[in-house]
Protein backbone atom coordinates (compact mmCIF):
# COMPACT_ATOMS: atom_id res chain seq x y z
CA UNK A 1 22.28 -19.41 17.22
CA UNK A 2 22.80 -16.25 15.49
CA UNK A 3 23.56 -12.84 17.12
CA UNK A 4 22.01 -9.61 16.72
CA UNK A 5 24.93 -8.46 14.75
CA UNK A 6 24.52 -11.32 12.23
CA UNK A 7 20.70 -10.75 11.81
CA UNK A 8 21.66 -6.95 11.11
CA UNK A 9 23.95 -7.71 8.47
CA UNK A 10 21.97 -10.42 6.87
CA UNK A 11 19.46 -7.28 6.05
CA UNK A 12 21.84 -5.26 4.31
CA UNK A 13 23.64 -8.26 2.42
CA UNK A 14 22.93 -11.53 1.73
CA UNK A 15 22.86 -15.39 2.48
CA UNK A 16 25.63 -17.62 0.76
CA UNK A 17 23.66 -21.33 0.49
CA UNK A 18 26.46 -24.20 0.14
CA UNK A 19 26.53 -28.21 -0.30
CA UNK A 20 28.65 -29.73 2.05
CA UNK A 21 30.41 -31.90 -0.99
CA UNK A 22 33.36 -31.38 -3.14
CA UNK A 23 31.78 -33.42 -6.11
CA UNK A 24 28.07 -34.40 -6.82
CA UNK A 25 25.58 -34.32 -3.90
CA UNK A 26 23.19 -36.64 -3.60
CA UNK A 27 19.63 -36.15 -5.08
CA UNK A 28 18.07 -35.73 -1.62
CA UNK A 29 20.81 -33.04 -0.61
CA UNK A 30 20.34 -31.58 -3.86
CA UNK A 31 16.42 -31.41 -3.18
CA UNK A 32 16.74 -29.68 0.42
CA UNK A 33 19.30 -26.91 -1.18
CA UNK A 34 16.90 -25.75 -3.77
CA UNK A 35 14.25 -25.98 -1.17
CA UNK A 36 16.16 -23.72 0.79
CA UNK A 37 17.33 -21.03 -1.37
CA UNK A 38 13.81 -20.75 -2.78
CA UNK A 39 12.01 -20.54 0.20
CA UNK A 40 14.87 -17.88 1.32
CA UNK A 41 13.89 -15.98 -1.65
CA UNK A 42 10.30 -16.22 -1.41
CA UNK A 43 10.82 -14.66 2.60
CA UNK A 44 13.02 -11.43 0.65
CA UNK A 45 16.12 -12.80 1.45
CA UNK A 46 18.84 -12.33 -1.09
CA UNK A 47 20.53 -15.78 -2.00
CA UNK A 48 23.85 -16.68 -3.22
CA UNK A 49 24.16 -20.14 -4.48
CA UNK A 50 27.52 -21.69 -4.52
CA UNK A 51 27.24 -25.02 -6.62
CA UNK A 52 30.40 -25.18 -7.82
CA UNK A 53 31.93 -28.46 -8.05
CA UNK A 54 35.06 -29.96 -8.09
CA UNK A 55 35.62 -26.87 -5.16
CA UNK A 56 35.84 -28.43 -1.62
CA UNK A 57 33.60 -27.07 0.91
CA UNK A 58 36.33 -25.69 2.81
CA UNK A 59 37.20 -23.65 0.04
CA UNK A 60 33.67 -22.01 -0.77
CA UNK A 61 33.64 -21.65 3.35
CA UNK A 62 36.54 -19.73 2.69
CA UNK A 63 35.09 -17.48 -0.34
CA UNK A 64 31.93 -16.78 1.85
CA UNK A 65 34.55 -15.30 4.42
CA UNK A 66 36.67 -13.27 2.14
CA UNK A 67 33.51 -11.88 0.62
CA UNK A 68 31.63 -11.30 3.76
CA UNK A 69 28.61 -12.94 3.86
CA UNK A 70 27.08 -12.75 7.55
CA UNK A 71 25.73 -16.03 7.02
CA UNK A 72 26.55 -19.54 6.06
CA UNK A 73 24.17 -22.06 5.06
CA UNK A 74 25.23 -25.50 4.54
CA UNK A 75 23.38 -28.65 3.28
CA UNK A 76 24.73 -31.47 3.95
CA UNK A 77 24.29 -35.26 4.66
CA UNK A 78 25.22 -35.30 7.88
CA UNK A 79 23.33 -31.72 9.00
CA UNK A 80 20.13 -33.72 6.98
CA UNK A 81 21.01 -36.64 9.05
CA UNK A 82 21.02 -34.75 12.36
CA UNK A 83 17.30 -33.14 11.09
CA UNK A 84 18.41 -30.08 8.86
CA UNK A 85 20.70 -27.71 7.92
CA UNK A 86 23.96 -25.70 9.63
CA UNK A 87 23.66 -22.49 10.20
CA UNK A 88 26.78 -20.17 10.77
CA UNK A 89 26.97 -16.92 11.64
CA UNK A 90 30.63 -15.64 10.30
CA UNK A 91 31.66 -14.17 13.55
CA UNK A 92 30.86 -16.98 15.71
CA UNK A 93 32.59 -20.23 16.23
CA UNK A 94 29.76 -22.50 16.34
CA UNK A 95 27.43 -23.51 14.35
CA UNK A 96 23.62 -24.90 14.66
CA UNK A 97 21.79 -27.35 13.14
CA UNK A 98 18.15 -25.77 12.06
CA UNK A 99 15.10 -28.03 10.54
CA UNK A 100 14.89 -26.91 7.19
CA UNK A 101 11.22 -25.55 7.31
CA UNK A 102 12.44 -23.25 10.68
CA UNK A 103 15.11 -21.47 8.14
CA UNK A 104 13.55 -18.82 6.71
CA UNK A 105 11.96 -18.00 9.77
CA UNK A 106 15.16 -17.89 12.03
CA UNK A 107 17.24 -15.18 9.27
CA UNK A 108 14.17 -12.91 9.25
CA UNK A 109 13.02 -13.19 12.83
CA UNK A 110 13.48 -9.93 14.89
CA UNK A 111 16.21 -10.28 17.55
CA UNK A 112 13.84 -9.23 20.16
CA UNK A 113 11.45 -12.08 18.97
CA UNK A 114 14.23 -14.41 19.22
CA UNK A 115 14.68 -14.58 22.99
């Protein structure tokens, strides 16, 4: 799901870690975002977490953009429903739906080891 490119960047900078809500998320979504962002940490990724709220996610997609981030993770109940998170690399279109434990590993893995 992400290119070489993105994996490159994501060692130099850092992942931005969204809800996928404008107001309160819900205690579960809540749960899974901490989880994420922690365990992101604890694998020596650098984490920015955007709970602002009251800012719709289109917005904070936005910021992420403007600022740079290579990456985009977003928590929300209908990525949780589907079995995880999105990830999205900023250059490319798409984005994938990755089970929550398989995150940290994904954003650190080698680009060789991924194919």
């Amino acid at each position: 799901a992400l290119g070489d490119t993105a994996i490159e960047q994501l060692r130099q900078g850092a992942v931005y870690v969204s809800p996928a809500v404008t107001g309160a998320a819900t205690p579960d979504a809540v749960a899974r975002l901490s989880a994420v962002a922690d365990e992101l940490q604890a694998a020596g990724v650098r984490v920015l977490l955007d709970d602002r709220r009251g800012v719709s996610p289109g917005v904070k997609f936005n910021d992420a953009d403007l600022v740079g981030f290579p990456v985009r993770v977003t928590v929300g109940e209908k990525s949780l429903a589907k079995g995880g998170v999105e990830l999205k690399a900023r250059r490319e279109t798409e984005a994938a739906i990755v089970p929550v434990a398989s995150v940290p590993a994904v954003l650190t893995s080698k680009p060789a080891a991924r194919r």
